[in-house]
C-alpha atoms as a PDB file:
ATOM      1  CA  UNK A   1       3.815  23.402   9.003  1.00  0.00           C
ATOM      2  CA  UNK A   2       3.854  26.672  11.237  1.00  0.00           C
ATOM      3  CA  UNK A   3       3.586  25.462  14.238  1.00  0.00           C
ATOM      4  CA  UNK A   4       6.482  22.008  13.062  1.00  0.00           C
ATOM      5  CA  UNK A   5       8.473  25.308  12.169  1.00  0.00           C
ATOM      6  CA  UNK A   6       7.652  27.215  15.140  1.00  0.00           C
ATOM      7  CA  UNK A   7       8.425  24.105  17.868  1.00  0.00           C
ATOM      8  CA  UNK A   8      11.769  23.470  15.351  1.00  0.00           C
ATOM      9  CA  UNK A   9      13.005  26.940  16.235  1.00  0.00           C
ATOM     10  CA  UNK A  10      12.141  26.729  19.755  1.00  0.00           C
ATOM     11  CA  UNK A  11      14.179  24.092  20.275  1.00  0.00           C
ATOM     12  CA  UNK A  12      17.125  25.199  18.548  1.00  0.00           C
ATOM     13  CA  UNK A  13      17.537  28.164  20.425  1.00  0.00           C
ATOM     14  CA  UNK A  14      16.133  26.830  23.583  1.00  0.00           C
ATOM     15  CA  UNK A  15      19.675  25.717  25.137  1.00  0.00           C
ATOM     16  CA  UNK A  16      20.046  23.264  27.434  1.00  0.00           C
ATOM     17  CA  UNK A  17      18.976  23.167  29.975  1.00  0.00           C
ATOM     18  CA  UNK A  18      16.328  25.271  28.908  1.00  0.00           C
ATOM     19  CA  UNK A  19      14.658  27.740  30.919  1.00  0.00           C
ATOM     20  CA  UNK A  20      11.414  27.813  32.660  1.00  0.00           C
ATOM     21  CA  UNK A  21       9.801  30.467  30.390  1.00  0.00           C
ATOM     22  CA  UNK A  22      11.609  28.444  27.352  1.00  0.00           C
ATOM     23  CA  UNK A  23       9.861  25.271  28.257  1.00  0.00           C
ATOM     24  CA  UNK A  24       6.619  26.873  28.634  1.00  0.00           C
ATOM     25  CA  UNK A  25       6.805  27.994  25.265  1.00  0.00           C
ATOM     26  CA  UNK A  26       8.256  24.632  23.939  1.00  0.00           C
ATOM     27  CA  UNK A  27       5.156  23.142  25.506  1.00  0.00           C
ATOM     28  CA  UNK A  28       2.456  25.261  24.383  1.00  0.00           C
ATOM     29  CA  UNK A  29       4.046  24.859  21.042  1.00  0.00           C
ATOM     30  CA  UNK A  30       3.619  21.014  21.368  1.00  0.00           C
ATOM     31  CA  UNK A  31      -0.083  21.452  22.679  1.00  0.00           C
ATOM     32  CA  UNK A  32      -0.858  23.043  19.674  1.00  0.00           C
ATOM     33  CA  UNK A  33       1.072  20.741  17.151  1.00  0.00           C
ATOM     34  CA  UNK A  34      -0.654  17.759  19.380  1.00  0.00           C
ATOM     35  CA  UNK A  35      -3.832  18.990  18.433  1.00  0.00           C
ATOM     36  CA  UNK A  36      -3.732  20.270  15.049  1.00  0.00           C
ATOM     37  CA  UNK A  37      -2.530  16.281  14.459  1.00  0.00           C
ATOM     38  CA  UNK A  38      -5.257  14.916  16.142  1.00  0.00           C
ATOM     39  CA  UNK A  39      -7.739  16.583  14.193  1.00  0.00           C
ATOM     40  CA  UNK A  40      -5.919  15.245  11.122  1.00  0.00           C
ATOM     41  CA  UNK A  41      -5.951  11.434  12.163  1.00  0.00           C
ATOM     42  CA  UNK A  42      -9.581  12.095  13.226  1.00  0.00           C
ATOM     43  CA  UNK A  43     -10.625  13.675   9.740  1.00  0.00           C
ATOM     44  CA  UNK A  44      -8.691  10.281   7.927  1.00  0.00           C
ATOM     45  CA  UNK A  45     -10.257   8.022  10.532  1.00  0.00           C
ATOM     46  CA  UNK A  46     -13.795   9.428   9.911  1.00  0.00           C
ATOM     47  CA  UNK A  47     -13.648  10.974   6.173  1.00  0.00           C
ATOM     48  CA  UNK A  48     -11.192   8.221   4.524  1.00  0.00           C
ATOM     49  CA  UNK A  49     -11.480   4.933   6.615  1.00  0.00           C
ATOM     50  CA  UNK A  50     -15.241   4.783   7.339  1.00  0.00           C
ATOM     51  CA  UNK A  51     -16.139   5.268   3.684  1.00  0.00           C
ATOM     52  CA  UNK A  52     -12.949   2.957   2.090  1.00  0.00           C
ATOM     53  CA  UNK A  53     -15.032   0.022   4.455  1.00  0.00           C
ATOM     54  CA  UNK A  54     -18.120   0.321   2.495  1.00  0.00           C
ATOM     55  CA  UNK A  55     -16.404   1.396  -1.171  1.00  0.00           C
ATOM     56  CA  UNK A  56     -13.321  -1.198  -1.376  1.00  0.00           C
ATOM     57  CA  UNK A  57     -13.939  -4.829  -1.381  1.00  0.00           C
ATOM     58  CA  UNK A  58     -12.015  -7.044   0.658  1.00  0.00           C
ATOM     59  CA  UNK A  59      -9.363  -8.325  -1.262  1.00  0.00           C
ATOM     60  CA  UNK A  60      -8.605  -4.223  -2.086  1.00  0.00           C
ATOM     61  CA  UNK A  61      -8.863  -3.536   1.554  1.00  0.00           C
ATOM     62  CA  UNK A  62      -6.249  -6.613   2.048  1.00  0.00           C
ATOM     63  CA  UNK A  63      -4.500  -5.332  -0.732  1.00  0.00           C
ATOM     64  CA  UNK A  64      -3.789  -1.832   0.750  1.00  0.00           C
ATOM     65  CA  UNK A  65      -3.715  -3.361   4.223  1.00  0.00           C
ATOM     66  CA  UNK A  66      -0.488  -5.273   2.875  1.00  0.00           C
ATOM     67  CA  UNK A  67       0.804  -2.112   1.494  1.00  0.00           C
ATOM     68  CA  UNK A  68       0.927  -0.283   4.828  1.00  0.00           C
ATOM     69  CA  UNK A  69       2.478  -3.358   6.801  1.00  0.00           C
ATOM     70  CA  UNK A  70       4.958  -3.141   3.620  1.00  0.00           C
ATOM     71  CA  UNK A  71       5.571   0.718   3.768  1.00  0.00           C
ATOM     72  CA  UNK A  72       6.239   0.518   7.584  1.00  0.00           C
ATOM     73  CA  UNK A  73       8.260  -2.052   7.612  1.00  0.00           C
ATOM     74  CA  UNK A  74      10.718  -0.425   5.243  1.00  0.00           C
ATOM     75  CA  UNK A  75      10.375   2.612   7.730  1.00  0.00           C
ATOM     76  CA  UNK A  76      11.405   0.631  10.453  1.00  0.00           C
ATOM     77  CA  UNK A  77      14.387  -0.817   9.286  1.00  0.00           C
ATOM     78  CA  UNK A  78      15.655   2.877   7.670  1.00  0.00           C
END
């Protein structure tokens, strides 16, 4: 949330075009924002996935497969 917050300022008071030193900043914001997400999908992929393969059956995992496709779907079309 800090760094969303931080990058959301940046940009607002960045200008356009912004500067040199303002893009910098801008990108070492989205460095860290890149990474701190990464981690995240890595922790789901590893900690929630993995085990949901060998906990759910297949007609659950189907189930919740058809609830993503459904969820993104509506996303899409927003």
């Amino acid at each position: 949330t800090a760094e969303r917050s931080r990058l959301a300022e940046r940009l607002r008071s960045a200008g356009y075009p912004p500067s040199v030193e303002q893009m910098t900043g801008l990108w070492e914001t989205v460095r860290r924002l890149h990474w701190i997400l990464q981690g995240h999908f890595g922790d789901e992929e590893d900690d929630l996935f993995l085990p949901a393969q060998t906990l759910l059956s297949g007609a659950q995992l189907a189930a919740l497969d058809k609830q993503m496709s459904d969820f993104e779907a509506h996303w899409r079309s927003l």
